[in-house]
PDB file of N, CA and C in Angstrom:
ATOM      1  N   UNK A   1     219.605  -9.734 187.863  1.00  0.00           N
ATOM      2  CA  UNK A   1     220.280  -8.570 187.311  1.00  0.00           C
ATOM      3  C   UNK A   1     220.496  -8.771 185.817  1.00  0.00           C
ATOM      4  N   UNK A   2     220.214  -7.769 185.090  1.00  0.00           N
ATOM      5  CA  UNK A   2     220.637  -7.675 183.514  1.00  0.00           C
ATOM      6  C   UNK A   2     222.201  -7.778 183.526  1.00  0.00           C
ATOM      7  N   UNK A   3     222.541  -7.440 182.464  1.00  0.00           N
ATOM      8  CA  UNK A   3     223.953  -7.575 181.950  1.00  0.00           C
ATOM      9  C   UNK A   3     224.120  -6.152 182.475  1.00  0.00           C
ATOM     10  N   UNK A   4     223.689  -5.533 182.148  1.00  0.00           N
ATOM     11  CA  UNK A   4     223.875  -3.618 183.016  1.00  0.00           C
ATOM     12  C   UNK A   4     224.524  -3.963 183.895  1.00  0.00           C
ATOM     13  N   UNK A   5     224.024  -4.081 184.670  1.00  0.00           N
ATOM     14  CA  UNK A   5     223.579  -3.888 186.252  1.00  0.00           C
ATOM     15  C   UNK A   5     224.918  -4.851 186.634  1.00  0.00           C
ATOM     16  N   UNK A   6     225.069  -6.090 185.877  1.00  0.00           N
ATOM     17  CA  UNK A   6     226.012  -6.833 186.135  1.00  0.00           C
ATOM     18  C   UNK A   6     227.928  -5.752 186.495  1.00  0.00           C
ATOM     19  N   UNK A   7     227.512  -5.407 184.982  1.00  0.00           N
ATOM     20  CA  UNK A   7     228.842  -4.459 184.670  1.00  0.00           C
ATOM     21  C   UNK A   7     228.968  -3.278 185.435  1.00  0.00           C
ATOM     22  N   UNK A   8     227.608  -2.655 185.996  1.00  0.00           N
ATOM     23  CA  UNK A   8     227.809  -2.000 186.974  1.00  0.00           C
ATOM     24  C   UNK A   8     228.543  -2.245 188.089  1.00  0.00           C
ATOM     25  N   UNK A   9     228.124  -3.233 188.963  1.00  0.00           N
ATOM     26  CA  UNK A   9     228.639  -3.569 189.970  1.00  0.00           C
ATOM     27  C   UNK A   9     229.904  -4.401 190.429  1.00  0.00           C
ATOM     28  N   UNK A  10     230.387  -4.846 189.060  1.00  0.00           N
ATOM     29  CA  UNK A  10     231.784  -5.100 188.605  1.00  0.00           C
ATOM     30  C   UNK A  10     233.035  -4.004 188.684  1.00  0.00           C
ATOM     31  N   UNK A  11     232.553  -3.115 188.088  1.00  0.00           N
ATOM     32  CA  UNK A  11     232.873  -1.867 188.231  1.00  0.00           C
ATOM     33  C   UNK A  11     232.851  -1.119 189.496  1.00  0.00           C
ATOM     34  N   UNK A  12     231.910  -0.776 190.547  1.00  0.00           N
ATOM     35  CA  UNK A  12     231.463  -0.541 191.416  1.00  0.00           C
ATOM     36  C   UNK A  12     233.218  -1.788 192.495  1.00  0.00           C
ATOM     37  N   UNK A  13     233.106  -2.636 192.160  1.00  0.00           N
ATOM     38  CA  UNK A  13     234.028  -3.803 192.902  1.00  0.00           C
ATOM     39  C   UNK A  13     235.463  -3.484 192.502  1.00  0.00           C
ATOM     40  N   UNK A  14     235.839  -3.057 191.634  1.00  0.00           N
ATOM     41  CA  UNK A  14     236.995  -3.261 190.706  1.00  0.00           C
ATOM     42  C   UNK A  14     238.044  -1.376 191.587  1.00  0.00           C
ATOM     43  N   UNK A  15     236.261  -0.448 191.423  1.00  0.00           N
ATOM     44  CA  UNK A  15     237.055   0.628 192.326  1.00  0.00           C
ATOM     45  C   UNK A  15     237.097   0.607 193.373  1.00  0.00           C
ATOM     46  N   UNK A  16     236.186  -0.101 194.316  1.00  0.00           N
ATOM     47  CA  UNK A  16     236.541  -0.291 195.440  1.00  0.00           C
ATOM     48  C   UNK A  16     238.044  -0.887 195.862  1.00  0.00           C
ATOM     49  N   UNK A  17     238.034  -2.047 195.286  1.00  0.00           N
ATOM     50  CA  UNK A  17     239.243  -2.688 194.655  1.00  0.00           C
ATOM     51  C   UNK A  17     240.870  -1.736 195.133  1.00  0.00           C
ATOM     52  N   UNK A  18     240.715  -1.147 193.991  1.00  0.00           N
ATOM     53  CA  UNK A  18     241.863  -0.138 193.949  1.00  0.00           C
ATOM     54  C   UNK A  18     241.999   0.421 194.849  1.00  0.00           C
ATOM     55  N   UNK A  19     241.150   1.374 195.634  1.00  0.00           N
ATOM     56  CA  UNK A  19     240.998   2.479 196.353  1.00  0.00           C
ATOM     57  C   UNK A  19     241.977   1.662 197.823  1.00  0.00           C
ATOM     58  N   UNK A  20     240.973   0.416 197.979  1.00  0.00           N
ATOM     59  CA  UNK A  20     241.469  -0.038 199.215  1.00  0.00           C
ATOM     60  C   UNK A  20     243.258  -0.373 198.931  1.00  0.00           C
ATOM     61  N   UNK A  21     243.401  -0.589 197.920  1.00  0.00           N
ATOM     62  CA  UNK A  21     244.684  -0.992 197.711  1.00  0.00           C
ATOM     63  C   UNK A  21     245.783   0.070 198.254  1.00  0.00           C
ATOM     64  N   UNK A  22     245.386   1.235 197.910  1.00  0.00           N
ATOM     65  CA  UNK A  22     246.147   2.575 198.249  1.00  0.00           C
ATOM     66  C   UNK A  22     246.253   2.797 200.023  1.00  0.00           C
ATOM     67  N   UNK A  23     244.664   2.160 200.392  1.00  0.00           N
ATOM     68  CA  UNK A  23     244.469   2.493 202.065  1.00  0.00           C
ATOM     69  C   UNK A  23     245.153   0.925 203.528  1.00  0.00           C
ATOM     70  N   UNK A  24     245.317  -0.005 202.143  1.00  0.00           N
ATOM     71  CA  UNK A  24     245.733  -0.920 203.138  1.00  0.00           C
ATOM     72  C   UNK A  24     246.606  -1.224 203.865  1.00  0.00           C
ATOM     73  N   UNK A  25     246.634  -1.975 205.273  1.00  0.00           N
ATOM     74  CA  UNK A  25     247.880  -1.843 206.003  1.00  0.00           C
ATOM     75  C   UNK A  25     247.796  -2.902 206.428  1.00  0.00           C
ATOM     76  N   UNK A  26     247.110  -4.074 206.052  1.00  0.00           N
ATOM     77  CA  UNK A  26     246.771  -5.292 206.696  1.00  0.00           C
ATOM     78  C   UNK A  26     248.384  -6.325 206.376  1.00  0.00           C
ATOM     79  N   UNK A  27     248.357  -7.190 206.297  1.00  0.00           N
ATOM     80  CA  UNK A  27     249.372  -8.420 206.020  1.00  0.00           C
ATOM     81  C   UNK A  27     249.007  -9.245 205.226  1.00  0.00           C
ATOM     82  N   UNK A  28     247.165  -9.726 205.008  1.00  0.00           N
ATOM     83  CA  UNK A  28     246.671 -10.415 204.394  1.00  0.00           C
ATOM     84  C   UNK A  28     246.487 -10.184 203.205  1.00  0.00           C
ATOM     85  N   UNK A  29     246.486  -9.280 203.062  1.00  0.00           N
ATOM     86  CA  UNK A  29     245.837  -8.316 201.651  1.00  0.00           C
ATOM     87  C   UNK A  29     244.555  -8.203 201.093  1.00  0.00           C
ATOM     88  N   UNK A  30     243.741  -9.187 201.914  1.00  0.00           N
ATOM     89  CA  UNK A  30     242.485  -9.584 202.114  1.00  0.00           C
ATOM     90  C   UNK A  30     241.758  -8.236 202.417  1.00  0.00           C
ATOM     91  N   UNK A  31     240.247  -7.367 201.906  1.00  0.00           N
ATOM     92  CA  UNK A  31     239.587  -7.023 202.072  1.00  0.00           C
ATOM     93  C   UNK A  31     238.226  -6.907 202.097  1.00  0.00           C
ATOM     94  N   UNK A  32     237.685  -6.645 202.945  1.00  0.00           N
ATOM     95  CA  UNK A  32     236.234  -7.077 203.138  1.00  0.00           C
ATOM     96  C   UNK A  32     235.589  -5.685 203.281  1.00  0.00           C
ATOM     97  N   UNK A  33     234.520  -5.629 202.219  1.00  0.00           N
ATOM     98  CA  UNK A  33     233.533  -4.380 202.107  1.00  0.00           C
ATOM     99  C   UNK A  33     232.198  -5.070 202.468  1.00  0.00           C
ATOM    100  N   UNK A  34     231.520  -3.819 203.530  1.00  0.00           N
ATOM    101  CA  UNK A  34     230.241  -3.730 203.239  1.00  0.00           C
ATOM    102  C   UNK A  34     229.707  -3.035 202.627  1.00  0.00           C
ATOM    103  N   UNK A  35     228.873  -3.102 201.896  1.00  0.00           N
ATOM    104  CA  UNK A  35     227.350  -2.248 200.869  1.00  0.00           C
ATOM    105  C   UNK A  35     226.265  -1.910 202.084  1.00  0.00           C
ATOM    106  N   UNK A  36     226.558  -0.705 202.371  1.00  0.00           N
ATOM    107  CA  UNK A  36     225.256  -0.374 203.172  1.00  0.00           C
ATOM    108  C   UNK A  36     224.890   1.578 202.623  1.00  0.00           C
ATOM    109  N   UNK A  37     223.482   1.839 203.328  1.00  0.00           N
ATOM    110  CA  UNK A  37     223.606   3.416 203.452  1.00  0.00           C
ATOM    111  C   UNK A  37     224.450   4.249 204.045  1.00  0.00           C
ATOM    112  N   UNK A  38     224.674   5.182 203.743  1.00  0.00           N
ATOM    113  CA  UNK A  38     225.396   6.112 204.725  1.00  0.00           C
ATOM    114  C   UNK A  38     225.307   6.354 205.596  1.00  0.00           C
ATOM    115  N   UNK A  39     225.831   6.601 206.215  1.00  0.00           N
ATOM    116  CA  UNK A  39     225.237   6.856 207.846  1.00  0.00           C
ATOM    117  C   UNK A  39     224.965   5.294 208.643  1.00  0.00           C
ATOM    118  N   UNK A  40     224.768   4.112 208.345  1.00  0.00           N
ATOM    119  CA  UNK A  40     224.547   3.428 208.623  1.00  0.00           C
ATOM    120  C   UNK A  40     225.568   2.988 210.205  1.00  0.00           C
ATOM    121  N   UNK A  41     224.796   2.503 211.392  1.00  0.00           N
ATOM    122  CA  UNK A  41     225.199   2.801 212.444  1.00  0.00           C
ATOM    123  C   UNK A  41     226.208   1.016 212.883  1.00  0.00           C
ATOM    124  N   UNK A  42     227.316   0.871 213.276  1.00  0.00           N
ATOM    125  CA  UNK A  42     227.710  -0.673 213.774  1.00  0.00           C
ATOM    126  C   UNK A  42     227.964  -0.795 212.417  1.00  0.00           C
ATOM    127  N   UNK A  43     228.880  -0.436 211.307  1.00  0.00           N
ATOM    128  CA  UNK A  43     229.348  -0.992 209.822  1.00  0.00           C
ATOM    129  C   UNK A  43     230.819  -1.325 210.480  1.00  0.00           C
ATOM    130  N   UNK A  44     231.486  -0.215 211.599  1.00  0.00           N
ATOM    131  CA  UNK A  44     232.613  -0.162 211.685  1.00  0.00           C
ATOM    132  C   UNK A  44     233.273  -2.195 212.451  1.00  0.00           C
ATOM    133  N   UNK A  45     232.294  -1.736 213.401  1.00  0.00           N
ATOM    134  CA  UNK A  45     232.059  -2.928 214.466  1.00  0.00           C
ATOM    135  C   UNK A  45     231.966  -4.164 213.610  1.00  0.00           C
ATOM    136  N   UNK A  46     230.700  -4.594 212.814  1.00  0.00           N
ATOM    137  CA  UNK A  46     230.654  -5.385 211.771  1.00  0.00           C
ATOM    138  C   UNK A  46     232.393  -5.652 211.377  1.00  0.00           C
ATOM    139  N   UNK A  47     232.986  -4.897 210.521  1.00  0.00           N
ATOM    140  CA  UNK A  47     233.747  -4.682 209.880  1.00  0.00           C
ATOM    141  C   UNK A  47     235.244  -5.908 210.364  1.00  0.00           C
ATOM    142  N   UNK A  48     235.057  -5.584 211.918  1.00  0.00           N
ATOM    143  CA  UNK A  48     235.841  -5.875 212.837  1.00  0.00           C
ATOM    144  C   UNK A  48     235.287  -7.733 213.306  1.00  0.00           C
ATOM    145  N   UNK A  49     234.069  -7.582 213.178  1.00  0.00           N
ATOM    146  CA  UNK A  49     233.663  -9.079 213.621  1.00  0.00           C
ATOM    147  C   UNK A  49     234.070  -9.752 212.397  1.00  0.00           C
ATOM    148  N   UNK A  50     233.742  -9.496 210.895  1.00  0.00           N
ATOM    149  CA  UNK A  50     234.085 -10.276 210.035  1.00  0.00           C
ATOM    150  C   UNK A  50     235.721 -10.725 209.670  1.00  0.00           C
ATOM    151  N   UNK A  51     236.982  -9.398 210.565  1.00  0.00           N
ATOM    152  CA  UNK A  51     237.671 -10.073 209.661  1.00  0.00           C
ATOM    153  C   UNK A  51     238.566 -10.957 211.175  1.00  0.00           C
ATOM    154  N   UNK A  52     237.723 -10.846 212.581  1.00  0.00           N
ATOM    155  CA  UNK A  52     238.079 -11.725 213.436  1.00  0.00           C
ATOM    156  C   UNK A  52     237.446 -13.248 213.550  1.00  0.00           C
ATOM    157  N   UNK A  53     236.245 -13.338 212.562  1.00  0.00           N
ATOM    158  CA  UNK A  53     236.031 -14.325 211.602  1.00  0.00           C
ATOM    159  C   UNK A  53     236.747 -14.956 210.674  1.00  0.00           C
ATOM    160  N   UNK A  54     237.643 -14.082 209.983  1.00  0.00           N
ATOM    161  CA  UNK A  54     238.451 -14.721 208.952  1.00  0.00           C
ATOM    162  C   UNK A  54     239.527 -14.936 209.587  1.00  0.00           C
ATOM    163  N   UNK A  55     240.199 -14.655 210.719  1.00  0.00           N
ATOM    164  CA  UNK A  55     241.537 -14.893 211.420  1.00  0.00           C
ATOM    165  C   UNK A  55     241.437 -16.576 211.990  1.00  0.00           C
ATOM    166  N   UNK A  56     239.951 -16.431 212.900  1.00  0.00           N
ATOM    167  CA  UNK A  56     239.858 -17.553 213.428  1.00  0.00           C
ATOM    168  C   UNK A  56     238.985 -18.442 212.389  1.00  0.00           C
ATOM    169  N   UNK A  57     238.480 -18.690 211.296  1.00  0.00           N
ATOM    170  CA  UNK A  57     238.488 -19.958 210.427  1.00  0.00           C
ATOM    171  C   UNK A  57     238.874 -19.985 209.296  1.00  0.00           C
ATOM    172  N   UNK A  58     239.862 -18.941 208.476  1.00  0.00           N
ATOM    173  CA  UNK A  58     240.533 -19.268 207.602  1.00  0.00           C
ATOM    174  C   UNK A  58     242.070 -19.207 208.019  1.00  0.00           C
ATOM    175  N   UNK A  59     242.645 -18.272 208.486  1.00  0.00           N
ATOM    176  CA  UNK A  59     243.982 -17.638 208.242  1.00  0.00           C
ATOM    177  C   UNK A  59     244.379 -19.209 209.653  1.00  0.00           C
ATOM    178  N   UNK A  60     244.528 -19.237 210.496  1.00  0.00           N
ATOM    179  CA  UNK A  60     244.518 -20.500 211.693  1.00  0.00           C
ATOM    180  C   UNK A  60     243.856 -21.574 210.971  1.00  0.00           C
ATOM    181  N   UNK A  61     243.630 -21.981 209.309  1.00  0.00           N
ATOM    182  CA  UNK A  61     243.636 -23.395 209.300  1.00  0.00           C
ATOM    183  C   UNK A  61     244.411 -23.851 208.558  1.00  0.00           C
ATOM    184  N   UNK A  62     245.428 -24.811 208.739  1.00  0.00           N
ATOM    185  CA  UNK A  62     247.118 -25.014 208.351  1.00  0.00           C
ATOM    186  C   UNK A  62     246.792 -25.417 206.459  1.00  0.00           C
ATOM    187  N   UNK A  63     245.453 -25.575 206.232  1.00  0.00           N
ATOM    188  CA  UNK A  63     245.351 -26.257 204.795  1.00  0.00           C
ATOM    189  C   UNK A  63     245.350 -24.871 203.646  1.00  0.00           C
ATOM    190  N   UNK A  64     245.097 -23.925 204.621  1.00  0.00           N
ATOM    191  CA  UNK A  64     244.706 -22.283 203.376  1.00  0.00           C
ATOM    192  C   UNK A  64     245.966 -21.872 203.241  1.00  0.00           C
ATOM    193  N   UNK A  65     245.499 -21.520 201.851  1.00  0.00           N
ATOM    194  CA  UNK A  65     247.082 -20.626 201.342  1.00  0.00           C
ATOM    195  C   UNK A  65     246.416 -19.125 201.043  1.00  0.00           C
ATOM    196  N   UNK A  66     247.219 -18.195 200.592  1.00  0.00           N
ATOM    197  CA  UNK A  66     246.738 -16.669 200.869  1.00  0.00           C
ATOM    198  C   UNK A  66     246.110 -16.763 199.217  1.00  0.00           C
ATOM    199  N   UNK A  67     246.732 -17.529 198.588  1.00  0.00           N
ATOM    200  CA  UNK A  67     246.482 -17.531 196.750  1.00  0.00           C
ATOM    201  C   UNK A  67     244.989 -18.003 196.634  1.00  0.00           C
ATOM    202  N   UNK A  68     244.256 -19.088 197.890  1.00  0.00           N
ATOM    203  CA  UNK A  68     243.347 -19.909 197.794  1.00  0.00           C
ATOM    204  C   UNK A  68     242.090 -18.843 197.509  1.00  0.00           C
ATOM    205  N   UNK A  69     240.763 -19.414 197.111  1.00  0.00           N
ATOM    206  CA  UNK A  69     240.040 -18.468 197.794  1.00  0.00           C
ATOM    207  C   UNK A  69     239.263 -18.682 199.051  1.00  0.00           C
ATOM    208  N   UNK A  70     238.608 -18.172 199.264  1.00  0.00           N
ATOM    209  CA  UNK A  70     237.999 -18.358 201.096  1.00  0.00           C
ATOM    210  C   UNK A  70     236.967 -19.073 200.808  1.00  0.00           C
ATOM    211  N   UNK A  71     236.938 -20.758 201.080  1.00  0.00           N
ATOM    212  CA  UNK A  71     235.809 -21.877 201.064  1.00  0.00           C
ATOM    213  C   UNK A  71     236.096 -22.483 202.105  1.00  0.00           C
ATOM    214  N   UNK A  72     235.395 -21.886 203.311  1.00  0.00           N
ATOM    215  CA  UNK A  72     235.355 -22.904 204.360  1.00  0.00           C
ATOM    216  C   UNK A  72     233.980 -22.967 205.313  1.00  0.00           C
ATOM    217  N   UNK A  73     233.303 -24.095 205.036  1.00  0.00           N
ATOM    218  CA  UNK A  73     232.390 -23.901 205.645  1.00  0.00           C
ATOM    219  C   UNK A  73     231.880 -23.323 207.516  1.00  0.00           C
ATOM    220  N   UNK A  74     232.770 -23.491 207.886  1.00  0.00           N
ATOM    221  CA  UNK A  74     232.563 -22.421 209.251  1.00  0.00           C
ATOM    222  C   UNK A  74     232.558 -21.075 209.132  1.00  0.00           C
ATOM    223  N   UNK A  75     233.595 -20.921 208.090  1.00  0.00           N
ATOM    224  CA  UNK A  75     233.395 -19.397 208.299  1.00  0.00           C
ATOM    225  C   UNK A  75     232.055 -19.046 207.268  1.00  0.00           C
ATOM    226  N   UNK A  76     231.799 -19.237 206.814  1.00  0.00           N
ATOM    227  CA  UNK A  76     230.743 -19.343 205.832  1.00  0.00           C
ATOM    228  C   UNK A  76     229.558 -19.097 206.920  1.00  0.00           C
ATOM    229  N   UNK A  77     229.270 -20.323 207.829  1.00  0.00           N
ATOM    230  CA  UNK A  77     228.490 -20.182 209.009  1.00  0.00           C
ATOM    231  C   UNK A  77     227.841 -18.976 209.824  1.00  0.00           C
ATOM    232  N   UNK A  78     229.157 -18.881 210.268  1.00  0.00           N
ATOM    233  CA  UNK A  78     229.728 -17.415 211.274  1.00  0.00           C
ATOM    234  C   UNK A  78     229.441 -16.686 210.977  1.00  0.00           C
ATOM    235  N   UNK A  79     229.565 -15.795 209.321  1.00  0.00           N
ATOM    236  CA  UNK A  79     229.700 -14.774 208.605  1.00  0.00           C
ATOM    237  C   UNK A  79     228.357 -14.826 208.322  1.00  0.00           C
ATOM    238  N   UNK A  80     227.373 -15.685 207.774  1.00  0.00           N
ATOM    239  CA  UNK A  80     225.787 -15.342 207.667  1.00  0.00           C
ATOM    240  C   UNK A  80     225.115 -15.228 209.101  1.00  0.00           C
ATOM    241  N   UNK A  81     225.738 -15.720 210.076  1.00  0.00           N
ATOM    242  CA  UNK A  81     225.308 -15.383 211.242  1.00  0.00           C
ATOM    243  C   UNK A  81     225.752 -14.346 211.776  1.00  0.00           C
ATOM    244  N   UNK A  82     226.950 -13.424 211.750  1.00  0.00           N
ATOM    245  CA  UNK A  82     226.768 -11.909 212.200  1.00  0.00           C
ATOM    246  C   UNK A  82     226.394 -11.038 211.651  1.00  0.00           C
ATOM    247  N   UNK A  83     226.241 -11.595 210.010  1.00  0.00           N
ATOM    248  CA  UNK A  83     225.538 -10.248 209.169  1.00  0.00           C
ATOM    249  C   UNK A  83     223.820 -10.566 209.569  1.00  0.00           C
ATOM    250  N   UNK A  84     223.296 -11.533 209.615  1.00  0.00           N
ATOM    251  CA  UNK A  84     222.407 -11.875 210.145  1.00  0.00           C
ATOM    252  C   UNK A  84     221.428 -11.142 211.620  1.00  0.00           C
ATOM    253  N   UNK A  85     222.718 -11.336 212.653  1.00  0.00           N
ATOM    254  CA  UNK A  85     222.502 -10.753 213.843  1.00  0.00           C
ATOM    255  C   UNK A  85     222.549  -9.524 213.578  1.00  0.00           C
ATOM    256  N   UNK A  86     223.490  -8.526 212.904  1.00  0.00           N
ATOM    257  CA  UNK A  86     223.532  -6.861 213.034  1.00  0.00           C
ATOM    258  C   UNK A  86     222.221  -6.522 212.087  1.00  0.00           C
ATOM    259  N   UNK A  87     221.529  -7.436 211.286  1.00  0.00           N
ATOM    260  CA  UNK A  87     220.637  -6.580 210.353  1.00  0.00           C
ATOM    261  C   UNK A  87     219.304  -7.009 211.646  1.00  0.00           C
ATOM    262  N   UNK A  88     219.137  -7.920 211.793  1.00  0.00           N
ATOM    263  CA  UNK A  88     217.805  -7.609 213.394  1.00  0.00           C
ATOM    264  C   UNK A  88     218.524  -6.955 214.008  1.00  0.00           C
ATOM    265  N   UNK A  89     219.646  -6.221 214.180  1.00  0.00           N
ATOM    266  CA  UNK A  89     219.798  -5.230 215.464  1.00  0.00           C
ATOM    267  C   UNK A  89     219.485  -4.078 214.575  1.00  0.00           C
ATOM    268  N   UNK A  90     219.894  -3.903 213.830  1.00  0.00           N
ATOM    269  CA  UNK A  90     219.687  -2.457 212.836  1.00  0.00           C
ATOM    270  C   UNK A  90     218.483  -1.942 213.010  1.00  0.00           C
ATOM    271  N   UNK A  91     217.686  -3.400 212.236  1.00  0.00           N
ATOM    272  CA  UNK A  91     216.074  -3.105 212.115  1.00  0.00           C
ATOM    273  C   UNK A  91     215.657  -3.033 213.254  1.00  0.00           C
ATOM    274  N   UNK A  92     215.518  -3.526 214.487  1.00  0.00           N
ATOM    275  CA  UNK A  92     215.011  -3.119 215.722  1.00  0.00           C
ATOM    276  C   UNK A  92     214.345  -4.581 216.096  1.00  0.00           C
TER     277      UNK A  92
END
């Protein structure tokens, strides 16, 4: 990516950012976006596997603090493996 494209999608992050801030109801304050097409079918589902991913290998390990950022290699694991699994289900 150019420097554009960079600042684009900084931007692109920064409103997402906000927006969710207004819609959240979580405890964590933690939010997780996907980038997909519209219409795109199982984003919701996804949505739901990743942050029962983050419950069970970040938030349940006594060493994370909420300030930290999210470096843990299991979930790291997990998380390329269900985005993994839903894009061969997508594609067929």
């Amino acid at each position: 990516m150019d420097t554009n494209d960079s600042l684009r999608v900084a931007s692109l992050w920064h409103s997402m950012h906000a927006i969710s801030q207004q819609l959240s109801s979580t405890a964590s304050w933690t939010k997780f976006f996907i980038v997909c097409e519209p219409r795109t079918k199982h984003m919701e589902a996804l949505l739901k596997v990743v942050y029962e991913l983050y419950t069970d290998y970040v938030l349940k390990n006594p060493f994370y603090e909420m300030v930290m950022p999210i470096r843990f290699e299991l979930f790291d694991i997990n998380l390329t493996q269900a985005v993994q699994k839903d894009r061969v289900a997508l594609l067929g």
